[in-house]
N, C-alpha and C. Protein backbone atom coordinates (compact mmCIF):
# COMPACT_ATOMS: atom_id res chain seq x y z
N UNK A 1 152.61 -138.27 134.84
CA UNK A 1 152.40 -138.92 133.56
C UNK A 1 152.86 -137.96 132.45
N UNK A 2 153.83 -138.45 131.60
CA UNK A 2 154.08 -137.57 130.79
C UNK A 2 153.07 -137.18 129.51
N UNK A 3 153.44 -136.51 128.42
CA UNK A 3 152.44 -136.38 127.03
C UNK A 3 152.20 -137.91 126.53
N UNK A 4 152.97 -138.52 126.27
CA UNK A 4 153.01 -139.60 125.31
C UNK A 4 152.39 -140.76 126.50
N UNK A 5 152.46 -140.80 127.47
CA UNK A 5 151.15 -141.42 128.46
C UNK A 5 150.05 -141.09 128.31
N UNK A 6 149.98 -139.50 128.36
CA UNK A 6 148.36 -139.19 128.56
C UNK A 6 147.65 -139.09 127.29
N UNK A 7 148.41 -139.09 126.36
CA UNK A 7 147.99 -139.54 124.62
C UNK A 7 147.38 -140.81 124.83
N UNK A 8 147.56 -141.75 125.24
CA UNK A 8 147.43 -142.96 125.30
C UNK A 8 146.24 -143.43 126.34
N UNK A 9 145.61 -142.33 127.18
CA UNK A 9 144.82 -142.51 127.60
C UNK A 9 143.13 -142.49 127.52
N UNK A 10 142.50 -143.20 127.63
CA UNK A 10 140.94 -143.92 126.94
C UNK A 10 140.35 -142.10 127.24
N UNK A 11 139.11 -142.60 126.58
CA UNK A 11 138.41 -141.14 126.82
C UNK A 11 138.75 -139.74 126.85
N UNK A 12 139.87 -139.32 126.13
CA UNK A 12 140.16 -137.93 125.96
C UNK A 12 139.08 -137.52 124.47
N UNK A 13 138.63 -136.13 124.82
CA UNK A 13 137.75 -135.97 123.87
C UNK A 13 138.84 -134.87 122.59
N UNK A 14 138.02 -134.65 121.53
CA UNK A 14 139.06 -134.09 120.18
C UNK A 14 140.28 -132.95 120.97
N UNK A 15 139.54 -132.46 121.76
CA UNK A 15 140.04 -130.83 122.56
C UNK A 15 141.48 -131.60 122.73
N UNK A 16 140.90 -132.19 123.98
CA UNK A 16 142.33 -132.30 125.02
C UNK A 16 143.60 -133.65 124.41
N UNK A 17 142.80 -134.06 122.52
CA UNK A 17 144.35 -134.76 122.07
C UNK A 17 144.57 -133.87 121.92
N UNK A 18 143.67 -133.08 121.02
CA UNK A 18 144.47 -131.67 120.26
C UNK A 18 145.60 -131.15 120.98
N UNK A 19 144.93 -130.56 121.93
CA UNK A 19 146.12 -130.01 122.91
C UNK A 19 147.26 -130.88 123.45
N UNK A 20 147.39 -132.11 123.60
CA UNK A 20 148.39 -132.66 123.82
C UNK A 20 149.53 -132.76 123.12
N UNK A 21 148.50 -133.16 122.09
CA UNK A 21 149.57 -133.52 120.88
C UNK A 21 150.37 -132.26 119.95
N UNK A 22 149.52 -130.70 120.27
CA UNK A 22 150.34 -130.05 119.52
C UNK A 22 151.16 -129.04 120.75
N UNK A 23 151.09 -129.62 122.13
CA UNK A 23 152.18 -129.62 123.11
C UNK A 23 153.38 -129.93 122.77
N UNK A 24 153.11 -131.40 122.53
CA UNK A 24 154.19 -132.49 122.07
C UNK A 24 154.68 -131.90 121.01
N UNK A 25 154.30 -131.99 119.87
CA UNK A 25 155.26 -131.60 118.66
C UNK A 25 155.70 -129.75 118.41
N UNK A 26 154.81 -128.65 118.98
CA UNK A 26 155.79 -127.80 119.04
C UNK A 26 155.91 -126.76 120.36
N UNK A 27 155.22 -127.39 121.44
CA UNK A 27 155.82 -126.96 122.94
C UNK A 27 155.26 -126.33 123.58
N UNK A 28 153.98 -125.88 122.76
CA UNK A 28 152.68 -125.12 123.55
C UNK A 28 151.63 -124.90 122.48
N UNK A 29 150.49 -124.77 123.02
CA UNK A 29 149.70 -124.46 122.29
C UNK A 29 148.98 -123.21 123.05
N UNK A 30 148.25 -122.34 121.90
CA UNK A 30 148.02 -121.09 122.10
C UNK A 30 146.48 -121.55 122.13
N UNK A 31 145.48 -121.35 123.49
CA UNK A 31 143.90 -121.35 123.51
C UNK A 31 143.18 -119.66 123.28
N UNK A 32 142.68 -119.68 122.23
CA UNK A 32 141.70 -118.53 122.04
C UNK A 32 140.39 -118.28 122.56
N UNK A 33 139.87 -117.75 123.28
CA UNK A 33 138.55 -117.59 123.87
C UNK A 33 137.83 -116.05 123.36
N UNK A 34 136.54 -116.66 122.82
CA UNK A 34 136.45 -114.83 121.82
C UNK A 34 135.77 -114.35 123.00
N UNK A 35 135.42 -112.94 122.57
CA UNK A 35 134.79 -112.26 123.46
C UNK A 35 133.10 -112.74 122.97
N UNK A 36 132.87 -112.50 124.69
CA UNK A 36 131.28 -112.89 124.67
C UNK A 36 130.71 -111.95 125.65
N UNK A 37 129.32 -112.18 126.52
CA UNK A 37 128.72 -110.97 127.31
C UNK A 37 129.74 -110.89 128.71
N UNK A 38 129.97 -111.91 128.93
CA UNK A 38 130.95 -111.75 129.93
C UNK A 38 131.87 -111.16 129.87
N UNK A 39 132.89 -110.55 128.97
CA UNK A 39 133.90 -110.09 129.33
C UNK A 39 134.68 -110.05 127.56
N UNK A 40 136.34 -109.57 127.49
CA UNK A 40 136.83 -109.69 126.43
C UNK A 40 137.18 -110.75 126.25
N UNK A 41 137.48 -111.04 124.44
CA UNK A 41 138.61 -112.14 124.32
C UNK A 41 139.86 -112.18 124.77
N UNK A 42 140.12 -113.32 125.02
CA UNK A 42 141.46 -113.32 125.81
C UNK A 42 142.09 -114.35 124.86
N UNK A 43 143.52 -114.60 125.38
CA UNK A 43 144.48 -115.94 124.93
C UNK A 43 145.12 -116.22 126.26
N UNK A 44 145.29 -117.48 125.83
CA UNK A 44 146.73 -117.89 126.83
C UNK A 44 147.25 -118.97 126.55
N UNK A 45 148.64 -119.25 126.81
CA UNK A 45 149.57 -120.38 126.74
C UNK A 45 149.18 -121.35 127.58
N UNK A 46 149.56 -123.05 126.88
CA UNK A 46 149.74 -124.02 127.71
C UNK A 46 150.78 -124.76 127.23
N UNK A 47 151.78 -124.79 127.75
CA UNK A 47 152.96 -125.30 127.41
C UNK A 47 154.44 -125.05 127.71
N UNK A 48 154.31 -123.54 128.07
CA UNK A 48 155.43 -122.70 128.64
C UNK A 48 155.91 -123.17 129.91
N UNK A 49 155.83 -123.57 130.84
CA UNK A 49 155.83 -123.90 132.03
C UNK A 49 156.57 -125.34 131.55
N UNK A 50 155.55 -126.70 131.03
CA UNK A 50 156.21 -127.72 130.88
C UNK A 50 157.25 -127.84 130.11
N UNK A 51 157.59 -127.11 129.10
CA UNK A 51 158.50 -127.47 128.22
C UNK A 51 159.61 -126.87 128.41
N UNK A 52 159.49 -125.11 128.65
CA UNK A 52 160.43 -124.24 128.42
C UNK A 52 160.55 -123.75 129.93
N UNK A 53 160.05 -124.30 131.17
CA UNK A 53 160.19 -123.97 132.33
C UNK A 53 160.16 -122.40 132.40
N UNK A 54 158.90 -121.89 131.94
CA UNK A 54 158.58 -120.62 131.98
C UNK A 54 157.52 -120.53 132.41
N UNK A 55 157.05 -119.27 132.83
CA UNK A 55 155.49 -119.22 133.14
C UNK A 55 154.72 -118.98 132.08
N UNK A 56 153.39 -119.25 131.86
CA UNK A 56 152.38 -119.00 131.14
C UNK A 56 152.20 -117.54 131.12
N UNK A 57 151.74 -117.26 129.38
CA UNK A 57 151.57 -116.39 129.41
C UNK A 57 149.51 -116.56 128.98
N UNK A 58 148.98 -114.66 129.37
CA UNK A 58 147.72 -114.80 129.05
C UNK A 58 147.57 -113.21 128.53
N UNK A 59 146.84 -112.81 127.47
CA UNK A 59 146.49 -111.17 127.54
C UNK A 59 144.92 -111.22 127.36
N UNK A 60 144.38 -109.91 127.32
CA UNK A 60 143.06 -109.58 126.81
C UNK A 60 142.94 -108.60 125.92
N UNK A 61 141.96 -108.87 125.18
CA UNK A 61 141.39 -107.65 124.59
C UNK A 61 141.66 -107.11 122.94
N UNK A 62 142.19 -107.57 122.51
CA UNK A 62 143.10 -108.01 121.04
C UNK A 62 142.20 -108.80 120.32
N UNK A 63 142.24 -108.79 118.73
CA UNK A 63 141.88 -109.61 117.94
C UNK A 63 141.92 -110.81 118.31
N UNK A 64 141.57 -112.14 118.05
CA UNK A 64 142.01 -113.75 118.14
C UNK A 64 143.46 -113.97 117.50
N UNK A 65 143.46 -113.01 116.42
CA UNK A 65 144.59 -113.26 115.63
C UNK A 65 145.87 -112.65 116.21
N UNK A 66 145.92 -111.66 116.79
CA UNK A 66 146.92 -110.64 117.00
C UNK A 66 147.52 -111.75 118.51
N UNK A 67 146.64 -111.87 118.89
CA UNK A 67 147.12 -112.12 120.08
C UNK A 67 147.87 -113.71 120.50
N UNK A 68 146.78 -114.80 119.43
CA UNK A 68 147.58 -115.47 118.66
C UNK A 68 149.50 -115.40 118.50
N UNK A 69 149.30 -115.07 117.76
CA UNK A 69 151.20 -114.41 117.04
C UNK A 69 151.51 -113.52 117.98
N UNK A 70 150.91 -113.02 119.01
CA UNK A 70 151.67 -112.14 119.89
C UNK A 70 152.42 -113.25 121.19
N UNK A 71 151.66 -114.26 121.30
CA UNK A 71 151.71 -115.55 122.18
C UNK A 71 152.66 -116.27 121.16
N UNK A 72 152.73 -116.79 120.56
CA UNK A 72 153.69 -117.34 119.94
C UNK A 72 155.24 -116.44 119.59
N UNK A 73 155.14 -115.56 118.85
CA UNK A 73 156.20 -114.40 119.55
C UNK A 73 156.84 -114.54 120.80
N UNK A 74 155.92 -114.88 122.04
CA UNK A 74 156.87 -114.73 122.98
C UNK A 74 157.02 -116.31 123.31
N UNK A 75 156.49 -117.09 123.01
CA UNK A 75 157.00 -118.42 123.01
C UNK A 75 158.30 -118.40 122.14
N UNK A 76 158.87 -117.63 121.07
CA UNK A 76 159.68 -118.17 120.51
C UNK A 76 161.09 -117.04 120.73
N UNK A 77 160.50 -116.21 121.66
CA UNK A 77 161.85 -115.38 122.31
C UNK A 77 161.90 -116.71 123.74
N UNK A 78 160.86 -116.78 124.57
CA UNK A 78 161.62 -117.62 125.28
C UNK A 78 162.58 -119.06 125.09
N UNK A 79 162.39 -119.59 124.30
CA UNK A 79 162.89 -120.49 123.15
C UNK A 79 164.11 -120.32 123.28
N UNK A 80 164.56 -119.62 122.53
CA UNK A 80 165.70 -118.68 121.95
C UNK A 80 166.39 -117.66 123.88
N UNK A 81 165.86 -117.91 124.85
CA UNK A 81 166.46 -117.57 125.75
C UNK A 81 166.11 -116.63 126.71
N UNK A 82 165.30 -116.00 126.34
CA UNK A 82 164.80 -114.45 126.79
C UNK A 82 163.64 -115.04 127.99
N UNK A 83 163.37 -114.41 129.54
CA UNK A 83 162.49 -115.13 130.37
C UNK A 83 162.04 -113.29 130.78
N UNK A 84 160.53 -113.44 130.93
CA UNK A 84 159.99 -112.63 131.56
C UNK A 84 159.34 -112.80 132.90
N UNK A 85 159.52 -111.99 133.81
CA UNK A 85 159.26 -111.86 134.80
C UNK A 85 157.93 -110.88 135.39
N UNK A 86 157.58 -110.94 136.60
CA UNK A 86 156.78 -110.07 137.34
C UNK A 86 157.12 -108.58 137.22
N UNK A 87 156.61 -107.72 136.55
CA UNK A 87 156.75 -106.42 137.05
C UNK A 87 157.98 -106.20 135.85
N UNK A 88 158.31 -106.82 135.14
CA UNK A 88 159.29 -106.62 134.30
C UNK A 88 158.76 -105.85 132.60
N UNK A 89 159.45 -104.38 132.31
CA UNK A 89 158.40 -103.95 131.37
C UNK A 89 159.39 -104.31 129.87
N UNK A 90 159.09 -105.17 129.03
CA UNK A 90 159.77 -104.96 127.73
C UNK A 90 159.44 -104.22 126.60
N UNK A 91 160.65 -103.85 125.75
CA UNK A 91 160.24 -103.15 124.39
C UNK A 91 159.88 -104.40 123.17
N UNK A 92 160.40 -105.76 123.52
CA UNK A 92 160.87 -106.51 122.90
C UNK A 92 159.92 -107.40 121.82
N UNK A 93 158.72 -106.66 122.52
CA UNK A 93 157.16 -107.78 122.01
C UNK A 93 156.39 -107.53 120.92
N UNK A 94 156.33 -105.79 121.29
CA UNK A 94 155.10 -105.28 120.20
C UNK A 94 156.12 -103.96 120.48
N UNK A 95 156.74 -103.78 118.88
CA UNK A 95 157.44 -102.62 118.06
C UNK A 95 156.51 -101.48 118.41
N UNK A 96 158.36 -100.47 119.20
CA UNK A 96 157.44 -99.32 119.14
C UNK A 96 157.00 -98.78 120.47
N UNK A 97 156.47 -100.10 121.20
CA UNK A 97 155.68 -100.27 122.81
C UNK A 97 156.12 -101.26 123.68
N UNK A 98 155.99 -100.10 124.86
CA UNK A 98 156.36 -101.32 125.76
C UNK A 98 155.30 -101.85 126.48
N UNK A 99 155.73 -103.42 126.79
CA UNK A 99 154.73 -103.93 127.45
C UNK A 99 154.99 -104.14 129.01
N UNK A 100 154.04 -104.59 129.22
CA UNK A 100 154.67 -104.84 131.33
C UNK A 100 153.71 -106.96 131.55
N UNK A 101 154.95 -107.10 131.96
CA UNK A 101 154.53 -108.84 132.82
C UNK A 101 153.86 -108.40 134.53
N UNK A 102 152.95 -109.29 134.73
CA UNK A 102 152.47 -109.08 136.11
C UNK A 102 152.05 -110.47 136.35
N UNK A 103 152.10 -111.36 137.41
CA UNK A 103 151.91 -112.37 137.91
C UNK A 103 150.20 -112.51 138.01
N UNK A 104 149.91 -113.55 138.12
CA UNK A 104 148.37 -114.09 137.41
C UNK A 104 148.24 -114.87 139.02
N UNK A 105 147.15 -114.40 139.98
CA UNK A 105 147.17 -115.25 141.22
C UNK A 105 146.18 -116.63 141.43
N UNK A 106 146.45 -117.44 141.74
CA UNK A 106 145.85 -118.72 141.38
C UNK A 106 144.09 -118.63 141.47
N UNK A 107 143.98 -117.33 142.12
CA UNK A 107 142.32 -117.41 142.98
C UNK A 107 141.56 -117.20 141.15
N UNK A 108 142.42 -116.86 140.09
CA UNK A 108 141.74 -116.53 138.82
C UNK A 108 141.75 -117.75 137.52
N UNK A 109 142.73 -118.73 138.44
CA UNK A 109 142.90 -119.23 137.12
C UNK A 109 141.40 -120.66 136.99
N UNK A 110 140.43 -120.66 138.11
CA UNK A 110 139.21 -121.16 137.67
C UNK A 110 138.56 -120.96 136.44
N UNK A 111 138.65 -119.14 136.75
CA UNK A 111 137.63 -118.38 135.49
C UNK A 111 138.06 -118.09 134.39
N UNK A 112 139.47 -117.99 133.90
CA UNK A 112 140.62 -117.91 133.03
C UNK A 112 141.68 -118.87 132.02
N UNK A 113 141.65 -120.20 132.94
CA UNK A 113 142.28 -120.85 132.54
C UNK A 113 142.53 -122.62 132.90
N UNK A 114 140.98 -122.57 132.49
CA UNK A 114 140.42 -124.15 133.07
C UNK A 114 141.07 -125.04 132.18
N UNK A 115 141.53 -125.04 130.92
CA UNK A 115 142.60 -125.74 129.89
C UNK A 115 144.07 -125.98 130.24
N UNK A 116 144.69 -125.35 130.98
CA UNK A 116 145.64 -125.39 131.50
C UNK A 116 145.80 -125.94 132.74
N UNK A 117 144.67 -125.46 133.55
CA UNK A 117 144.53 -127.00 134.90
C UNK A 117 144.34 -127.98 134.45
N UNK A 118 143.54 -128.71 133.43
CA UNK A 118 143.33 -129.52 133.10
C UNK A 118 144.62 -130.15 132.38
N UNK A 119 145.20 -129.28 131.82
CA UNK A 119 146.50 -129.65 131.02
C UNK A 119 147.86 -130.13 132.31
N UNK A 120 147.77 -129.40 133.57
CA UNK A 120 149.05 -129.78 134.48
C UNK A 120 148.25 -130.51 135.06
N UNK A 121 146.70 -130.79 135.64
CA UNK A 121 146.21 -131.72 136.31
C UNK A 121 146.18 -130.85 137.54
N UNK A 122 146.48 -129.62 137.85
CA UNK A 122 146.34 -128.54 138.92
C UNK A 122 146.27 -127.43 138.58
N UNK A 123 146.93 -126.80 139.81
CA UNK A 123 146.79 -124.87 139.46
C UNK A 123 148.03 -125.04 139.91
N UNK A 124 149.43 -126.04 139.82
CA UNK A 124 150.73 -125.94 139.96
C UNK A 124 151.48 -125.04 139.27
N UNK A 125 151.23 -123.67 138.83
CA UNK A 125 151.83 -123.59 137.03
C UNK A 125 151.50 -122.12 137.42
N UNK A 126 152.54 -121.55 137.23
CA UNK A 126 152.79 -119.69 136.66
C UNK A 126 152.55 -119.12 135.72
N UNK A 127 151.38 -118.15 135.95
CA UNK A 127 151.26 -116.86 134.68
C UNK A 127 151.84 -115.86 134.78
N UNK A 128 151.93 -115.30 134.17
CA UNK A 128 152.02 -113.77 133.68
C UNK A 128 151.37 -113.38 132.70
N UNK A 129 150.16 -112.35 132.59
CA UNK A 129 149.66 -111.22 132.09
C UNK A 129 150.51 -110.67 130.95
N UNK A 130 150.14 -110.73 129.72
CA UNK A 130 151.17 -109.46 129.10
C UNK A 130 150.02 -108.36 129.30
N UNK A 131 150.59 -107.32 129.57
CA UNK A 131 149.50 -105.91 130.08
C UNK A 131 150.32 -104.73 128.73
N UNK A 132 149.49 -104.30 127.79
CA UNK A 132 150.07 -103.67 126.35
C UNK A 132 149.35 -101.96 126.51
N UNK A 133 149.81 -101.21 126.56
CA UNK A 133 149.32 -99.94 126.13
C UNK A 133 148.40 -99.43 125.27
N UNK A 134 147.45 -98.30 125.43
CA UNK A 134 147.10 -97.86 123.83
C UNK A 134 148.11 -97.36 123.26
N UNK A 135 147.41 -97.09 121.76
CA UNK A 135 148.41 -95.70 120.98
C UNK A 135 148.81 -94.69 121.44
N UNK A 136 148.61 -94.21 122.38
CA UNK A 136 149.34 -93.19 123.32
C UNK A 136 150.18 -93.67 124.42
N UNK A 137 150.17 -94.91 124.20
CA UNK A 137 151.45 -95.45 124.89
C UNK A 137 150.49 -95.51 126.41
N UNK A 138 149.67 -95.22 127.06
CA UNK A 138 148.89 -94.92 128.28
C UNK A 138 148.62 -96.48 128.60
N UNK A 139 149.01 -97.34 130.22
CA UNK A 139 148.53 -98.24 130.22
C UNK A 139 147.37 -98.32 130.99
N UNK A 140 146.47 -99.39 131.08
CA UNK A 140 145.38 -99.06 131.68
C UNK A 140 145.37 -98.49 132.77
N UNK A 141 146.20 -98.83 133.70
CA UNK A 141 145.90 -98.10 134.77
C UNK A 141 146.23 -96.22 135.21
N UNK A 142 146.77 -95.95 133.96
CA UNK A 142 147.43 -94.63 133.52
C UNK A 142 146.12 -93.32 133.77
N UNK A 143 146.04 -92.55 134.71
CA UNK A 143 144.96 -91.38 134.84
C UNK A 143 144.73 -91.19 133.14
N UNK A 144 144.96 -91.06 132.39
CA UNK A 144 144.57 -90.26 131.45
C UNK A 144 144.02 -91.74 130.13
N UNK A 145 144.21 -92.94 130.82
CA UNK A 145 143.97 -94.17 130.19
C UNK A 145 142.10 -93.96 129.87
N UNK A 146 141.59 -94.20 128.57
CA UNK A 146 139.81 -94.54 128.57
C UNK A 146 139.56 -95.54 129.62
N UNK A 147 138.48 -95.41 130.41
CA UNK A 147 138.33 -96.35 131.09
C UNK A 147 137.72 -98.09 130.42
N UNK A 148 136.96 -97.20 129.05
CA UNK A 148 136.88 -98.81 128.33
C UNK A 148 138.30 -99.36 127.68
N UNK A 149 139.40 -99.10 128.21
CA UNK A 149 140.31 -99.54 127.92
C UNK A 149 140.91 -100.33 129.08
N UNK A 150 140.91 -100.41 130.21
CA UNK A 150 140.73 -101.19 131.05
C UNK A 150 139.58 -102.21 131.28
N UNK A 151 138.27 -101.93 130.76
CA UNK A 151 137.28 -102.80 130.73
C UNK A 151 137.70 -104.00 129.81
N UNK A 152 138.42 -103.13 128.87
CA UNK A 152 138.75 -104.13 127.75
C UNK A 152 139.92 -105.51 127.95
N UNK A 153 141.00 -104.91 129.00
CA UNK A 153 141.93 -105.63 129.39
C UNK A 153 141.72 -105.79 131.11
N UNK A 154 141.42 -106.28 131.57
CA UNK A 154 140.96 -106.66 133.13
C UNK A 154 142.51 -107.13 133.47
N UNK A 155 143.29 -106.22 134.59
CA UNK A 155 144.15 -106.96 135.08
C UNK A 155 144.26 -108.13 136.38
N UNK A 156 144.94 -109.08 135.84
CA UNK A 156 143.95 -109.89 136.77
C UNK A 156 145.35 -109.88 138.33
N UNK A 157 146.23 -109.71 138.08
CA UNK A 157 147.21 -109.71 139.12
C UNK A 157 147.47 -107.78 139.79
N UNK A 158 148.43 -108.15 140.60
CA UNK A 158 148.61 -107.20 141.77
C UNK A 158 149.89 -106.24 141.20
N UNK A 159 149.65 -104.70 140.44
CA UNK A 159 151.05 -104.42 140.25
C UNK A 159 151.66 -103.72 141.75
N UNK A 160 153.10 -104.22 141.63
CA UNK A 160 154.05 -103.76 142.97
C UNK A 160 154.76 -102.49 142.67
């Protein structure tokens, strides 16, 4: 069923037009989840996959805002052509730093990304992690990384 079907379908509550409809008109929408006792705020894409035949992206640990425009940023390099991959590290995202992509394994996307199953109607659909450094450039998993700096960003995939 495409967007303009499932628009049309009885009982969707404000959330899931929202999300349809600003699928439809600009190709993903960015979900914010703040931080609570459980864990950090996170973001992630829904839309990358259907529109731009890319994988989803998700990070942690960032403002609502930053991460926001950091997700849209890379919605609008992939746009424009640019595809990130597994294990692939760019300069291209956040000036200055590089970041690293890592694949997101389906056993997470229950606890992570129940908007986006709901949005493909499965767990059919590819993530990638953007995984970002501190100011010392150190990524979490880096010996000399704070360890609340990994608390802060939980990686949820396997680096190779």
């Amino acid at each position: 069923m495409n967007l303009e079907q499932r628009l049309k379908t009885p009982n969707l509550d404000d959330f899931e037009r929202e999300l349809l409809e600003t699928v439809q008109e600009f190709g993903w929408q960015v979900t914010l989840i703040p931080e609570d006792e459980e864990g950090s705020a996170f973001a992630f894409s829904i839309g990358f996959f259907a529109t731009l035949q890319h994988p989803e992206i998700i990070l942690f640990g960032l403002q609502l805002e930053t991460m926001h425009s950091l997700i849209n940023h890379i919605g609008d390099k992939i746009k424009a052509g640019s595809r990130f991959n597994h294990g692939q590290v760019s300069t291209d995202i956040l000036e200055g730093y590089e970041v690293m992509f890592v694949n997101v394994p389906k056993v997470q996307y229950p606890e992570y990304l129940g908007a986006a199953k709901w949005f493909y109607e499965s767990d059919d659909f590819p993530v990638l992690q953007m995984i970002y450094p501190d100011r010392l450039h150190r990524f979490p998993w880096d010996e000399n990384a704070h360890p609340k700096f990994l608390e802060q960003q939980p990686i949820l995939g396997i680096l190779e």
